[in-house]
C-alpha atoms as a PDB file:
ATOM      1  CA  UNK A   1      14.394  -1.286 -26.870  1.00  0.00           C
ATOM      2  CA  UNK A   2      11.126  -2.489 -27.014  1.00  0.00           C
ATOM      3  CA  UNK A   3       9.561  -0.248 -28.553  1.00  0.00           C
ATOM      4  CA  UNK A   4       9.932   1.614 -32.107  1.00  0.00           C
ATOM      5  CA  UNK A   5       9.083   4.622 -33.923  1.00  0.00           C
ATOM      6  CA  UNK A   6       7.478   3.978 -37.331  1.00  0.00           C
ATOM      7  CA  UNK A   7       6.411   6.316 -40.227  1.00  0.00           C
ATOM      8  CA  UNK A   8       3.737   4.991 -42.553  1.00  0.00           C
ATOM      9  CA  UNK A   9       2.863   8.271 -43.869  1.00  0.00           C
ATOM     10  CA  UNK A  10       4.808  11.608 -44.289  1.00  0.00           C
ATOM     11  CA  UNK A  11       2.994  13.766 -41.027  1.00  0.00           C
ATOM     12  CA  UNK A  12       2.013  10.921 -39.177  1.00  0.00           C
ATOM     13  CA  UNK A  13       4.320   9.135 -36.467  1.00  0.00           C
ATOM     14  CA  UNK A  14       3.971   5.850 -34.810  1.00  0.00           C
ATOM     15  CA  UNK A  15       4.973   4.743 -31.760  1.00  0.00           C
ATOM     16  CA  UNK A  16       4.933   1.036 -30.754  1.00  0.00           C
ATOM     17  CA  UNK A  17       5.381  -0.257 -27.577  1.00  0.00           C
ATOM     18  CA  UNK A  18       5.370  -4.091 -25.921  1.00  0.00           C
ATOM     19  CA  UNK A  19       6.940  -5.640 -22.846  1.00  0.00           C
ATOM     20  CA  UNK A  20      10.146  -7.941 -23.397  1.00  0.00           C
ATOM     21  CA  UNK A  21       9.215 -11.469 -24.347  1.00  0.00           C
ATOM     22  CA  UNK A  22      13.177 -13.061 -23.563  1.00  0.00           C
ATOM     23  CA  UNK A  23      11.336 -16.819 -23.928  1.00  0.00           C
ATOM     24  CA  UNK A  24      10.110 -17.103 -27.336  1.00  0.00           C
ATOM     25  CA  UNK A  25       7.643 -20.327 -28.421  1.00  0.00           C
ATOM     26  CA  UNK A  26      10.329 -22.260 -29.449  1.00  0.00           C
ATOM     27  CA  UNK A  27      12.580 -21.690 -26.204  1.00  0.00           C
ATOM     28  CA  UNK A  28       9.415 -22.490 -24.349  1.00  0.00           C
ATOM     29  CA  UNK A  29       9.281 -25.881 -26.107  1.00  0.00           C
ATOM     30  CA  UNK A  30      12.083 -26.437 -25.384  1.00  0.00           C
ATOM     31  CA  UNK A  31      12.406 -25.648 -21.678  1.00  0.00           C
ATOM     32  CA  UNK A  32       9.229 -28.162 -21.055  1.00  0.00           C
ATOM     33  CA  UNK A  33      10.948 -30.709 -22.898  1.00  0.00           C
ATOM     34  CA  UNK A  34      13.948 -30.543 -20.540  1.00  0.00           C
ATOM     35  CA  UNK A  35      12.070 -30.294 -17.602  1.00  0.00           C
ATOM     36  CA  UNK A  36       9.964 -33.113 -18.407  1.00  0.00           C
ATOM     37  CA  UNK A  37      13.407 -35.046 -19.001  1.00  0.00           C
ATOM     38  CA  UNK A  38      14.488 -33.993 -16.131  1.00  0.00           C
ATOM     39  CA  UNK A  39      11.743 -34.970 -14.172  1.00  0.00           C
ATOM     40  CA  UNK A  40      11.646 -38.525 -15.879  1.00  0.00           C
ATOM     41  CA  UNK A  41      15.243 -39.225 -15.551  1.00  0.00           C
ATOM     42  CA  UNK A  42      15.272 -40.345 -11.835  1.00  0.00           C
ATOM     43  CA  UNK A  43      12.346 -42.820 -12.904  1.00  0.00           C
ATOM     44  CA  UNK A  44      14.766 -44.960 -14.473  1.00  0.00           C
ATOM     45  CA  UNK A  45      15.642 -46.056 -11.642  1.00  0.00           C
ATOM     46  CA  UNK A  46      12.351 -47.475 -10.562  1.00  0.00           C
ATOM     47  CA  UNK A  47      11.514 -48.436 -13.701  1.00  0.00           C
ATOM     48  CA  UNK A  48       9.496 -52.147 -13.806  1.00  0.00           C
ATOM     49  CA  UNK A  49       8.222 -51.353 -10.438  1.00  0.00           C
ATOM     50  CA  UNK A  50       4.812 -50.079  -8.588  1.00  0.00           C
ATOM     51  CA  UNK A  51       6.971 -47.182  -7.273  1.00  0.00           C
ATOM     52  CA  UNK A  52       6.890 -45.652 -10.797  1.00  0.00           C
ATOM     53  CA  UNK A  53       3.551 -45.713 -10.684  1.00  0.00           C
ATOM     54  CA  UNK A  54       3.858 -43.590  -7.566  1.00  0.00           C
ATOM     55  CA  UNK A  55       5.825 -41.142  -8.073  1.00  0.00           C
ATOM     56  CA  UNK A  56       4.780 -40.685 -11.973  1.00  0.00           C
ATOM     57  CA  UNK A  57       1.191 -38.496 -11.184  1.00  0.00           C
ATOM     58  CA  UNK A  58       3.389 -36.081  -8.940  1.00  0.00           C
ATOM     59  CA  UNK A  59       6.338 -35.272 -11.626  1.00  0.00           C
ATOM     60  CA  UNK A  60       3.342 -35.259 -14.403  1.00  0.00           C
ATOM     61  CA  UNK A  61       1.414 -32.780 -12.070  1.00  0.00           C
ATOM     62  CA  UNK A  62       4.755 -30.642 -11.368  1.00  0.00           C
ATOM     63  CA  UNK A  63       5.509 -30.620 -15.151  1.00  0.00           C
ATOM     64  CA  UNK A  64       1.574 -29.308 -15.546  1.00  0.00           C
ATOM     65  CA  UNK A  65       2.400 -26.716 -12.721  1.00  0.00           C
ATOM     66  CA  UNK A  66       5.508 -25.369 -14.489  1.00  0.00           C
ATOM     67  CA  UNK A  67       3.655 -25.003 -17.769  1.00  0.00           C
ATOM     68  CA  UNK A  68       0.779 -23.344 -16.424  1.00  0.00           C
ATOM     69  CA  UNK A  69       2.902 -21.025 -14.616  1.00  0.00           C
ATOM     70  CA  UNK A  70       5.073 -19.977 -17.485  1.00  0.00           C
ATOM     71  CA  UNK A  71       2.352 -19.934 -20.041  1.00  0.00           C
ATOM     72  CA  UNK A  72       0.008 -17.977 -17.908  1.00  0.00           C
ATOM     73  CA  UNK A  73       2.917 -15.203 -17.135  1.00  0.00           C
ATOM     74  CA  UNK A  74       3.598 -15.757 -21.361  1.00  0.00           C
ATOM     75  CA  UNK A  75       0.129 -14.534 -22.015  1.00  0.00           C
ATOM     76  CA  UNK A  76      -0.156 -11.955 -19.630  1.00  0.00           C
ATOM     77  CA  UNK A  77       2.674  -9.994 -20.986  1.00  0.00           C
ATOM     78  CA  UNK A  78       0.535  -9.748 -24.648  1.00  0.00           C
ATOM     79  CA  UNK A  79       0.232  -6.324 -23.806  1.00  0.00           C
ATOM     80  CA  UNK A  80       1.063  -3.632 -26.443  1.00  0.00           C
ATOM     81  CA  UNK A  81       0.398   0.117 -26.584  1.00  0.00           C
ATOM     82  CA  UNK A  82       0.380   2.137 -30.096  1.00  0.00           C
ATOM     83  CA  UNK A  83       1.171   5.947 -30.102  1.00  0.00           C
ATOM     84  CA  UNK A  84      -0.229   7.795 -33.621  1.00  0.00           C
ATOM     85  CA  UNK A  85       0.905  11.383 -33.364  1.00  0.00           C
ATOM     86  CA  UNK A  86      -0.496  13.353 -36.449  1.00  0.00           C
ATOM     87  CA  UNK A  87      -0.187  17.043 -37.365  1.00  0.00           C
ATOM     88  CA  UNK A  88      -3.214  17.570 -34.900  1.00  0.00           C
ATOM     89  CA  UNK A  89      -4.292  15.020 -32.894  1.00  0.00           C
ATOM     90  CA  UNK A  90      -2.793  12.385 -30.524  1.00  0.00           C
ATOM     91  CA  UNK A  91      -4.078   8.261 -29.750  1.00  0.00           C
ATOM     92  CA  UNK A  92      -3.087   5.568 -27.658  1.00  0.00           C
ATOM     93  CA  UNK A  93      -4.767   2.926 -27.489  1.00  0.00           C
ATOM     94  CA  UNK A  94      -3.456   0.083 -25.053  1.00  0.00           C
ATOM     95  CA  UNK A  95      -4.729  -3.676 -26.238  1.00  0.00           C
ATOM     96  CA  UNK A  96      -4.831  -5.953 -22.663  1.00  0.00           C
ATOM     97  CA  UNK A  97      -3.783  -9.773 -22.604  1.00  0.00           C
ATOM     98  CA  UNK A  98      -7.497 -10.498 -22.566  1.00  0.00           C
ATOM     99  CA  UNK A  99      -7.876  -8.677 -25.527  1.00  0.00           C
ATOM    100  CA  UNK A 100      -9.776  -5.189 -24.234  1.00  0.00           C
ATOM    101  CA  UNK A 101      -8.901  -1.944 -25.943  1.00  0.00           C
ATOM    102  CA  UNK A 102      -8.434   1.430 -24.005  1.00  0.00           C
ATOM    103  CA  UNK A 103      -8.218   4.850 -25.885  1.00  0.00           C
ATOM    104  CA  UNK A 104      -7.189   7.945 -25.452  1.00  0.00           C
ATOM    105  CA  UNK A 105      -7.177  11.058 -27.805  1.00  0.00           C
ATOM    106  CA  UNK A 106      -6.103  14.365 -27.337  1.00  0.00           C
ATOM    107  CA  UNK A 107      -5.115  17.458 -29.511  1.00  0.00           C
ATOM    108  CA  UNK A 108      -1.435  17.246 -30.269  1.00  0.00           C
ATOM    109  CA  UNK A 109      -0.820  20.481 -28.863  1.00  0.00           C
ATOM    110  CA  UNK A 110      -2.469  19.952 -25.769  1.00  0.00           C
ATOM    111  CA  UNK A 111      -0.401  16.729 -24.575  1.00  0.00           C
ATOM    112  CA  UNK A 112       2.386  17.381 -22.302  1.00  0.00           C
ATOM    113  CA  UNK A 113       4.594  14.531 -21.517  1.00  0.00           C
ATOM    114  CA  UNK A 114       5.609  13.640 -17.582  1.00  0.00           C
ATOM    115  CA  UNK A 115       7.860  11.800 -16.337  1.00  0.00           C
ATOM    116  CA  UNK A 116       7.459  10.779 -12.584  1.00  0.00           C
ATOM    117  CA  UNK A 117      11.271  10.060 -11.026  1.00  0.00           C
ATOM    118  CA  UNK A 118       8.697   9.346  -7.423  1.00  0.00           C
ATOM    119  CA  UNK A 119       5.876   8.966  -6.715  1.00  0.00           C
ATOM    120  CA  UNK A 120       4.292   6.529  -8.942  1.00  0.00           C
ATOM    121  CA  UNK A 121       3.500   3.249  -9.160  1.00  0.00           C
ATOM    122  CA  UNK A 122       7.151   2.396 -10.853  1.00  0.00           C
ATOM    123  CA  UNK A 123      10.137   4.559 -10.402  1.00  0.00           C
ATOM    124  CA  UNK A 124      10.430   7.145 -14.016  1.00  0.00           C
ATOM    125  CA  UNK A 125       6.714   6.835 -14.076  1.00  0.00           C
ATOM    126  CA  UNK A 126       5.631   8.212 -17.342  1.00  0.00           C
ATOM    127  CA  UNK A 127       2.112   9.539 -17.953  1.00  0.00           C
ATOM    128  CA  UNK A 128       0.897  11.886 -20.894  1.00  0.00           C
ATOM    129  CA  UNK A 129      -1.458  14.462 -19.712  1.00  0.00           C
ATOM    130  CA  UNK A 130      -4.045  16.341 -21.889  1.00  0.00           C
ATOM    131  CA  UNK A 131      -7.625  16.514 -22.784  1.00  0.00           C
ATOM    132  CA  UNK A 132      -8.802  16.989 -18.921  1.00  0.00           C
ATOM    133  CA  UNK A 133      -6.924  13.013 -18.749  1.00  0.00           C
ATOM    134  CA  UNK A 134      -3.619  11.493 -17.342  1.00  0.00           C
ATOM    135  CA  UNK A 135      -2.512   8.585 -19.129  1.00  0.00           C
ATOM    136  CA  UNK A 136       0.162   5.863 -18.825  1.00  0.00           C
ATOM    137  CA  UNK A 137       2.597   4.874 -21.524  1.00  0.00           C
ATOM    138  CA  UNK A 138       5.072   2.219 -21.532  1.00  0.00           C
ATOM    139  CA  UNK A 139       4.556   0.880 -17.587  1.00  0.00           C
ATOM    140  CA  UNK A 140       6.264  -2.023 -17.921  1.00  0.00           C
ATOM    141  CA  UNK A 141       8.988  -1.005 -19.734  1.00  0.00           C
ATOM    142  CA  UNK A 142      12.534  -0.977 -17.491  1.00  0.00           C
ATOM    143  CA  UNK A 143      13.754   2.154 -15.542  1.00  0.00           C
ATOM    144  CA  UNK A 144      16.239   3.378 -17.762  1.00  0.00           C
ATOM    145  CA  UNK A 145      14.248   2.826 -20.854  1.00  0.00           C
ATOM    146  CA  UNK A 146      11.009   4.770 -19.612  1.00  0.00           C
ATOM    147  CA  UNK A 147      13.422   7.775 -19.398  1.00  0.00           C
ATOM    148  CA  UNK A 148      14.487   6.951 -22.594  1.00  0.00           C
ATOM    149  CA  UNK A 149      10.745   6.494 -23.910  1.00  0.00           C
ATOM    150  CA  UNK A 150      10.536  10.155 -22.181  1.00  0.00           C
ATOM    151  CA  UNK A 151      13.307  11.991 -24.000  1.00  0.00           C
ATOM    152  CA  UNK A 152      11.909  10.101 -27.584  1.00  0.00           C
ATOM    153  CA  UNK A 153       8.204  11.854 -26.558  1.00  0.00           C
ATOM    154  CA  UNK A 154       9.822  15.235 -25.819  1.00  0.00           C
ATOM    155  CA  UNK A 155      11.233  15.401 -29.119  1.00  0.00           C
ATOM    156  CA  UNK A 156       8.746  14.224 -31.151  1.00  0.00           C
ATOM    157  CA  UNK A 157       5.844  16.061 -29.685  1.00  0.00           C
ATOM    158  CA  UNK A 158       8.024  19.324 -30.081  1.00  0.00           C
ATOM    159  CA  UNK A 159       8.620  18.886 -33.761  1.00  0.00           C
END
């Protein structure tokens, strides 16, 4: 899952969430090494000639599209949201790709979890509501595991 539930200090709980990340920095190195191979193999065979001089700007501008493209979707899934629960009170605060922080508090009492199976912007939509607000938590997690990230707020909020 990922996201976890950490406890730094007896009555407080923490709850950590970020989007999956399934190409890590090596794996990206690794995939624009073999794509630039790949795009420099069939140069061999013009190799010594003007054509290589050609084609060579178009495969070095398709390599630069396919890194831009993977770094910028890299970058904009630095998202992560941190849930403190303590005896009283409740925060999230969301930190953005471009490095904004939103916040929300609310008495722990007061926060009722929902989970939206229609009607929002993804299916299992889940929002916490409380302090006159409606806030999201864990959006781009997967179906199945914002249910899951719904059952884990139930029971923690109750206890």
């Amino acid at each position: 899952m990922p996201y976890e539930w950490s406890s730094a200090a007896i009555p407080d709980d923490t709850l950590t969430l970020w989007p999956h990340q399934s190409l890590q920095p090596r794996g990206f190195a690794l995939f624009i090494g073999a794509t630039a191979t790949l795009f420099l193999l069939p140069l061999l065979a013009v190799l010594g000639s003007v054509v290589l001089w050609l084609l060579l700007p178009f495969l070095l501008i398709a390599l630069a599209g396919v890194w831009f493209a993977i770094h910028r979707n890299r970058r904009a899934a630095q998202i992560s949201e941190v849930l403190t629960l303590t005896e009283t009170h409740a925060h999230l605060m969301r930190r953005n790709p471009r490095g904004d922080v939103l916040e929300w508090d609310c008495n722990r009492h007061w926060v009722v979890p929902e989970l939206h199976i229609i009607g929002g912007p993804v299916a299992n939509y889940v929002t916490l509501r409380g302090n006159g607000r409606k806030v999201e938590i864990g959006a781009f997690l997967s179906e199945e595991e914002r249910v899951a990230l719904y059952d884990d707020l139930m029971r923690a909020l109750r206890s």
